[in-house]
PDB file of N, CA and C in Angstrom:
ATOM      1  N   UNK A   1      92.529  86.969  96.548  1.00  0.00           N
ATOM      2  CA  UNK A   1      93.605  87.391  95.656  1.00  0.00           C
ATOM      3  C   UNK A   1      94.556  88.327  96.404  1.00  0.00           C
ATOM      4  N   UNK A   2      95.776  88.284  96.226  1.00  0.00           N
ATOM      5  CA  UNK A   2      96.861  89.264  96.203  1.00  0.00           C
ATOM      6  C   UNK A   2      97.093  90.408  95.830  1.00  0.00           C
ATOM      7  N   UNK A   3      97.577  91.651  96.378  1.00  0.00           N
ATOM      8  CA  UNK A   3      97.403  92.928  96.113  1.00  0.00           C
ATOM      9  C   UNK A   3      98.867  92.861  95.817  1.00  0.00           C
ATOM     10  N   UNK A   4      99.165  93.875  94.238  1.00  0.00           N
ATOM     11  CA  UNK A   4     100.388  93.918  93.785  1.00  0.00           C
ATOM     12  C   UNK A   4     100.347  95.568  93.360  1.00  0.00           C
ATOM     13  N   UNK A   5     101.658  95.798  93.404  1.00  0.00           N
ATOM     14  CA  UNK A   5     101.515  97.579  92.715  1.00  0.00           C
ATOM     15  C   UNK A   5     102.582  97.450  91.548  1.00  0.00           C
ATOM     16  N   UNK A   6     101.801  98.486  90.484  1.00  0.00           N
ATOM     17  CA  UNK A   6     102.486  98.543  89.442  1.00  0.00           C
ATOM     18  C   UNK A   6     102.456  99.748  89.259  1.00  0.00           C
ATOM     19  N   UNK A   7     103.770 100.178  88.908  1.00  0.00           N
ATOM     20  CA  UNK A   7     103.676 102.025  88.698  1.00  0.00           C
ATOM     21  C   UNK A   7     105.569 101.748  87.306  1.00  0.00           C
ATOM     22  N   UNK A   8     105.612 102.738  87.226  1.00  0.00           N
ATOM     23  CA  UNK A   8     106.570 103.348  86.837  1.00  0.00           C
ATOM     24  C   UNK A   8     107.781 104.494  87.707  1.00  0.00           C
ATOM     25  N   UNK A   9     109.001 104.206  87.492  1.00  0.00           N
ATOM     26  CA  UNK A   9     109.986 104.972  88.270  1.00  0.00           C
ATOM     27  C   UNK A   9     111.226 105.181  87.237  1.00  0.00           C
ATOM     28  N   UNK A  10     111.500 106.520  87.992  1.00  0.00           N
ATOM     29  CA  UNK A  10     112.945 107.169  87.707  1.00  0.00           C
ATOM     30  C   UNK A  10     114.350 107.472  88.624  1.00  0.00           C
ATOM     31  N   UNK A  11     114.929 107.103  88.381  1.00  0.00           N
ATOM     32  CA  UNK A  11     115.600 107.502  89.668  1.00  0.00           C
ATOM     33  C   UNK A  11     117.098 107.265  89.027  1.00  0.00           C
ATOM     34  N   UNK A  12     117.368 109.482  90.000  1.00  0.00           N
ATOM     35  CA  UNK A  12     118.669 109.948  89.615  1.00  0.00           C
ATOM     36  C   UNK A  12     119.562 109.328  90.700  1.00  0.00           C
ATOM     37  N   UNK A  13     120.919 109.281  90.182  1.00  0.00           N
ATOM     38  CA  UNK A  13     121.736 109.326  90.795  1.00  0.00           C
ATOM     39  C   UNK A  13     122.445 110.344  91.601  1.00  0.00           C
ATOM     40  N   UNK A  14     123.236 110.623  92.608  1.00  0.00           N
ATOM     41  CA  UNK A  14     123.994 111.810  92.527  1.00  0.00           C
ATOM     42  C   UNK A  14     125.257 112.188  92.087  1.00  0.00           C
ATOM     43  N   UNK A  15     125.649 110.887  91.879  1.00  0.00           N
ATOM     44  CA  UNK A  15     127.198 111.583  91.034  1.00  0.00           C
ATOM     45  C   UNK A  15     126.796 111.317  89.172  1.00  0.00           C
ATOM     46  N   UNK A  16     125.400 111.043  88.757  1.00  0.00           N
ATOM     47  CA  UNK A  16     125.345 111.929  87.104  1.00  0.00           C
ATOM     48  C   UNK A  16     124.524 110.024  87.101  1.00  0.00           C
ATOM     49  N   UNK A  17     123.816 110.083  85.923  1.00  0.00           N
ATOM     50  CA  UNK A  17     123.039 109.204  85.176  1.00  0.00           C
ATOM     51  C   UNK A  17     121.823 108.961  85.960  1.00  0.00           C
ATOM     52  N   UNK A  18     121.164 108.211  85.641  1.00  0.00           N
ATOM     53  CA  UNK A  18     119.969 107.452  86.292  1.00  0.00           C
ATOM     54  C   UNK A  18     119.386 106.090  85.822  1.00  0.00           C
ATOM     55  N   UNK A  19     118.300 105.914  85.839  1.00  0.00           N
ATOM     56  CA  UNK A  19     117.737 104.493  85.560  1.00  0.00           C
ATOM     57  C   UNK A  19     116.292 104.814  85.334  1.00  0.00           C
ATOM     58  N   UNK A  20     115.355 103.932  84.635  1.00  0.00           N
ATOM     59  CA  UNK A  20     114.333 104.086  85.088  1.00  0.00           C
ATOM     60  C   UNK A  20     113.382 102.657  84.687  1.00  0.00           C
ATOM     61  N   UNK A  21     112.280 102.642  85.129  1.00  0.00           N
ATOM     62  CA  UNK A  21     111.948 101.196  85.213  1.00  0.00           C
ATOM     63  C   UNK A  21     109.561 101.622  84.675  1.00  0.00           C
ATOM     64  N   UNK A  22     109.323 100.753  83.967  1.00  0.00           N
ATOM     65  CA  UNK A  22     108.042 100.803  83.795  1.00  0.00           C
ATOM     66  C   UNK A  22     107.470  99.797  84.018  1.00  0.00           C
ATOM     67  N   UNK A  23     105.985 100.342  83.768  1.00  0.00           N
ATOM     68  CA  UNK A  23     105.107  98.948  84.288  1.00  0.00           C
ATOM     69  C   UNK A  23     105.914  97.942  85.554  1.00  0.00           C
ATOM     70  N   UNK A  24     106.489  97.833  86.326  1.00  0.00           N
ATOM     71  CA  UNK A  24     107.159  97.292  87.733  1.00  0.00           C
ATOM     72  C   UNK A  24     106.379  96.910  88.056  1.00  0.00           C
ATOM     73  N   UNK A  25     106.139  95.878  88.733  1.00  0.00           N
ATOM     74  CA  UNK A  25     104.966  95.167  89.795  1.00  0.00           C
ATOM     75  C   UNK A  25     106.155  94.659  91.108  1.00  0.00           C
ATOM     76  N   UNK A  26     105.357  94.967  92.021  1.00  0.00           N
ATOM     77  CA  UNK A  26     105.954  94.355  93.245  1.00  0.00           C
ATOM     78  C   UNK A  26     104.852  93.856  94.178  1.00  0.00           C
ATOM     79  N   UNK A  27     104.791  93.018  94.892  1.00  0.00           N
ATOM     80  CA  UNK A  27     104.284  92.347  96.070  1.00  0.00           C
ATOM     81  C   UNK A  27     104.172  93.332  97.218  1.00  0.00           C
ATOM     82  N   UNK A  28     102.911  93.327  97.609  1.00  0.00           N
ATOM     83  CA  UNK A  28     102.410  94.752  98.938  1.00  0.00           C
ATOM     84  C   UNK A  28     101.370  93.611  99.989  1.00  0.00           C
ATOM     85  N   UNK A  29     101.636  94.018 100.887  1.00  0.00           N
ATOM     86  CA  UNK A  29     100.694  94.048 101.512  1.00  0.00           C
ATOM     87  C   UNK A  29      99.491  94.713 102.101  1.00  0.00           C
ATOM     88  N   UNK A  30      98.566  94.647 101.911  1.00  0.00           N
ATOM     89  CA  UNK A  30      97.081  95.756 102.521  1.00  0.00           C
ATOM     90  C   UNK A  30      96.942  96.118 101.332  1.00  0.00           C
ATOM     91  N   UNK A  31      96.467  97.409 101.118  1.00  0.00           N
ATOM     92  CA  UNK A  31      95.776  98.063  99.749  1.00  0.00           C
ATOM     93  C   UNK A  31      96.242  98.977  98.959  1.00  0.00           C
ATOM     94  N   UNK A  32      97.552  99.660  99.742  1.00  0.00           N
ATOM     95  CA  UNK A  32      98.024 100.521  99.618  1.00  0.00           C
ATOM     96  C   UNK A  32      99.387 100.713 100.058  1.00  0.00           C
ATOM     97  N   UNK A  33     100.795 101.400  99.210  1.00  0.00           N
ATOM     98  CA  UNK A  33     101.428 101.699  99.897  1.00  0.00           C
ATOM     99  C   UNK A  33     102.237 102.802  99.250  1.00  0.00           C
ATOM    100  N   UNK A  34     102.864 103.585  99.882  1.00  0.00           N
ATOM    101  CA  UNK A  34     103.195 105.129 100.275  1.00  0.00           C
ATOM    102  C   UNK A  34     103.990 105.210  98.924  1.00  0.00           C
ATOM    103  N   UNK A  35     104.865 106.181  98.227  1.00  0.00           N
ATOM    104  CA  UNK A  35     105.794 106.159  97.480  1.00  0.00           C
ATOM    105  C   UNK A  35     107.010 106.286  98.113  1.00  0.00           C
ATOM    106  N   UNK A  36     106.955 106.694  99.422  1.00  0.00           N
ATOM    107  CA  UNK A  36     108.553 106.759 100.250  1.00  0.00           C
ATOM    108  C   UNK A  36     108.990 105.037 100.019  1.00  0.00           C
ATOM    109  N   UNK A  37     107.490 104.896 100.661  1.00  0.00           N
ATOM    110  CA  UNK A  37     108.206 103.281 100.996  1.00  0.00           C
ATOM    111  C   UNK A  37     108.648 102.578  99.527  1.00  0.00           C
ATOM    112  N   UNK A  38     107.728 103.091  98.258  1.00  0.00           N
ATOM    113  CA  UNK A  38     107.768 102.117  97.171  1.00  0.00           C
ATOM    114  C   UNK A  38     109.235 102.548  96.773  1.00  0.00           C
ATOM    115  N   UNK A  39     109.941 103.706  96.824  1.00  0.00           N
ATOM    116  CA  UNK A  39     111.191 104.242  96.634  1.00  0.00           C
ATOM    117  C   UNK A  39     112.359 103.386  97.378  1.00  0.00           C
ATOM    118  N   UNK A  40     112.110 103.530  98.836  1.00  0.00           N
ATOM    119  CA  UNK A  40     112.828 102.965  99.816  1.00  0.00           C
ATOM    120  C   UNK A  40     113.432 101.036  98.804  1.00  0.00           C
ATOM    121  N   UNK A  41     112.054 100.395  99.115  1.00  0.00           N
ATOM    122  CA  UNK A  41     111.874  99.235  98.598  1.00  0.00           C
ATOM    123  C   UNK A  41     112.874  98.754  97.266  1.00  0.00           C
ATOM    124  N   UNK A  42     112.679  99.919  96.281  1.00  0.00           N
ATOM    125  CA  UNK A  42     113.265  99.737  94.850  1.00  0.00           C
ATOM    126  C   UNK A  42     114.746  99.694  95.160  1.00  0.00           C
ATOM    127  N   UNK A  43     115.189 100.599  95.725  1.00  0.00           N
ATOM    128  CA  UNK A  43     116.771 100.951  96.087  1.00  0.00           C
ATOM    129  C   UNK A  43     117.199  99.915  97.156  1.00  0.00           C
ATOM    130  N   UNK A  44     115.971  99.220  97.958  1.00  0.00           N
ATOM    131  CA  UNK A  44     117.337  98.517  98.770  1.00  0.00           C
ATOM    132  C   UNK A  44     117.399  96.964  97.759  1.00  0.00           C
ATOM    133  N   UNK A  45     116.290  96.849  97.116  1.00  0.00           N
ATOM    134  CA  UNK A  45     116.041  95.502  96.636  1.00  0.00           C
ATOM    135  C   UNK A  45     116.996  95.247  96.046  1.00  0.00           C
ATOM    136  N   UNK A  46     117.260  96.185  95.146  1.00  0.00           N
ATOM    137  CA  UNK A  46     118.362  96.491  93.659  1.00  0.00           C
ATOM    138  C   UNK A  46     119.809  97.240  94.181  1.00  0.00           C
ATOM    139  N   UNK A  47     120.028  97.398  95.517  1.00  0.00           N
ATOM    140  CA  UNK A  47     120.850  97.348  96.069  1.00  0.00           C
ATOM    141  C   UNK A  47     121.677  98.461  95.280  1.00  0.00           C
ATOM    142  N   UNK A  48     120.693  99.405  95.275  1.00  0.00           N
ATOM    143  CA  UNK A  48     121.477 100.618  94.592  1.00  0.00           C
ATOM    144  C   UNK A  48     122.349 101.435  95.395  1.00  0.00           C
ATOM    145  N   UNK A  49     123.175 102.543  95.277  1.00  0.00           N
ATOM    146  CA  UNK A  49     124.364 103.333  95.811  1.00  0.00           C
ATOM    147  C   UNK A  49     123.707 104.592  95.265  1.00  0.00           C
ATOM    148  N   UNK A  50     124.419 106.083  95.871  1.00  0.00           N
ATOM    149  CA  UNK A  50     124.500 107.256  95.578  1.00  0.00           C
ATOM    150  C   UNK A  50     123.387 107.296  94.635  1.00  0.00           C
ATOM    151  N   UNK A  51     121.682 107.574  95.471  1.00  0.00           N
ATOM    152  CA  UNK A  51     120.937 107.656  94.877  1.00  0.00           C
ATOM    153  C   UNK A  51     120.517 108.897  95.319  1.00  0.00           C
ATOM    154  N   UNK A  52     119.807 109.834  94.119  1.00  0.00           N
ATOM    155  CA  UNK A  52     119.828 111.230  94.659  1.00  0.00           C
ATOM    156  C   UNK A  52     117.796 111.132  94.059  1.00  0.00           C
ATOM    157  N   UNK A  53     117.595 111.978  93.521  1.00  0.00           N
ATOM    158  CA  UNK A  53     115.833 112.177  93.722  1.00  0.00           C
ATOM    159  C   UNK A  53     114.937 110.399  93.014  1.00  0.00           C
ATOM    160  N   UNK A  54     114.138 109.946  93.623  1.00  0.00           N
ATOM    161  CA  UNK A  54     113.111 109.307  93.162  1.00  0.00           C
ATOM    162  C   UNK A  54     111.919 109.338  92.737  1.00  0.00           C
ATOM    163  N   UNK A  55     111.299 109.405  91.382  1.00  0.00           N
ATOM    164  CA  UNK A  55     110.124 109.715  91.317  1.00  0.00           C
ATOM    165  C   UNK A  55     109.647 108.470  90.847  1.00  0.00           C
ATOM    166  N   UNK A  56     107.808 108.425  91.509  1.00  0.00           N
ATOM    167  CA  UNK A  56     107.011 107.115  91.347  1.00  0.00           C
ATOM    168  C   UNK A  56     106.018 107.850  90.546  1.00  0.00           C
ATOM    169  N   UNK A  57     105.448 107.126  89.281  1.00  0.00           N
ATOM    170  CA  UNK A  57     104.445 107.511  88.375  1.00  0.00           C
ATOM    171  C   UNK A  57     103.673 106.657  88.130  1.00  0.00           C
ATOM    172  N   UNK A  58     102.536 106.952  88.056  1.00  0.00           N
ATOM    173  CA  UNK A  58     101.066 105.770  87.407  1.00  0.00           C
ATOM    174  C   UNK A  58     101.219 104.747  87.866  1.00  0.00           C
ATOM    175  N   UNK A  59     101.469 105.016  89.586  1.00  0.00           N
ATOM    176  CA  UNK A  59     100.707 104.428  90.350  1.00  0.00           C
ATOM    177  C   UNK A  59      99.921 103.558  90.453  1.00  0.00           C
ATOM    178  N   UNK A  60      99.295 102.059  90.476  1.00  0.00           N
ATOM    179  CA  UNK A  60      97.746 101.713  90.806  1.00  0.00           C
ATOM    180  C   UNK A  60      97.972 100.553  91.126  1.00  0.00           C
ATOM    181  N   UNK A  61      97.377 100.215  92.238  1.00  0.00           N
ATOM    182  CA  UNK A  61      96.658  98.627  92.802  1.00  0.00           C
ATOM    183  C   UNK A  61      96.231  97.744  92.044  1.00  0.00           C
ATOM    184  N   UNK A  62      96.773  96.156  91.944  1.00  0.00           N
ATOM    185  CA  UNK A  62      95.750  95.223  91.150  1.00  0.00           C
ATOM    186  C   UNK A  62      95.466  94.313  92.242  1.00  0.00           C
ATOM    187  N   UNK A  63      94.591  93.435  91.934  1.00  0.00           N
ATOM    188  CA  UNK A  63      94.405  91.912  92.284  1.00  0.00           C
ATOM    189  C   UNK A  63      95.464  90.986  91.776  1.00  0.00           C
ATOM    190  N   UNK A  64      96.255  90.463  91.852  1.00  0.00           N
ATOM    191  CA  UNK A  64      97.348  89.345  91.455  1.00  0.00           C
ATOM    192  C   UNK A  64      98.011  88.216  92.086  1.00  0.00           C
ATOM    193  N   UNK A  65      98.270  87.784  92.368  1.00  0.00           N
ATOM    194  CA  UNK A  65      98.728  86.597  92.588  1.00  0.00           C
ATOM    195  C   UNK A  65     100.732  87.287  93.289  1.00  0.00           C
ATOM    196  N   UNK A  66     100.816  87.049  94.752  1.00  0.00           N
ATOM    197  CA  UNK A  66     101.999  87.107  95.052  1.00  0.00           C
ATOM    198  C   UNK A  66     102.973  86.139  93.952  1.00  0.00           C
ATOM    199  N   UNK A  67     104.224  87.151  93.504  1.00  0.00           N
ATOM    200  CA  UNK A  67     105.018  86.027  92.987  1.00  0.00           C
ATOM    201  C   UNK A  67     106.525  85.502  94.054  1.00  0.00           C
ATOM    202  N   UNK A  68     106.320  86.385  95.127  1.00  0.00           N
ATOM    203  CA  UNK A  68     107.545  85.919  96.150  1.00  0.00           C
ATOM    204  C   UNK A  68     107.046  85.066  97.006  1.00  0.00           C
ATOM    205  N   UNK A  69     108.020  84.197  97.614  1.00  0.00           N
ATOM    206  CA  UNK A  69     106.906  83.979  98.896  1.00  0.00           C
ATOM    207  C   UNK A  69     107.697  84.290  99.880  1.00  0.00           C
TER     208      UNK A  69
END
């Protein structure tokens, strides 16, 4: 099986508003991965601009099935 992460995120902008996103699953490789990177990842995917603090919440690893290939 496939290792997927599902957490929850917020993330401000710097010129005013934000976004935020729950339950998220994304495609990882290995067992684990960092919140820089899960931050990094979110913003380039979604091809965001003038992004100012990121926070990653509830965190956790499943077994799943890659849905990219």
């Amino acid at each position: 099986m496939d290792k997927r992460v599902v957490f929850d995120f917020e993330i401000d902008f710097s010129n005013g508003g934000g976004i935020q996103g729950q339950e998220f699953r994304l495609d990882i490789e290995g067992d684990d991965i960092d919140d820089k990177a899960l931050a990094d990842f979110i913003i380039e995917d979604m091809r965001l601009l003038m992004v100012g603090e990121v926070r990653i919440l509830n965190k956790r690893i499943i077994e799943e099935q890659h849905k990219r290939t």
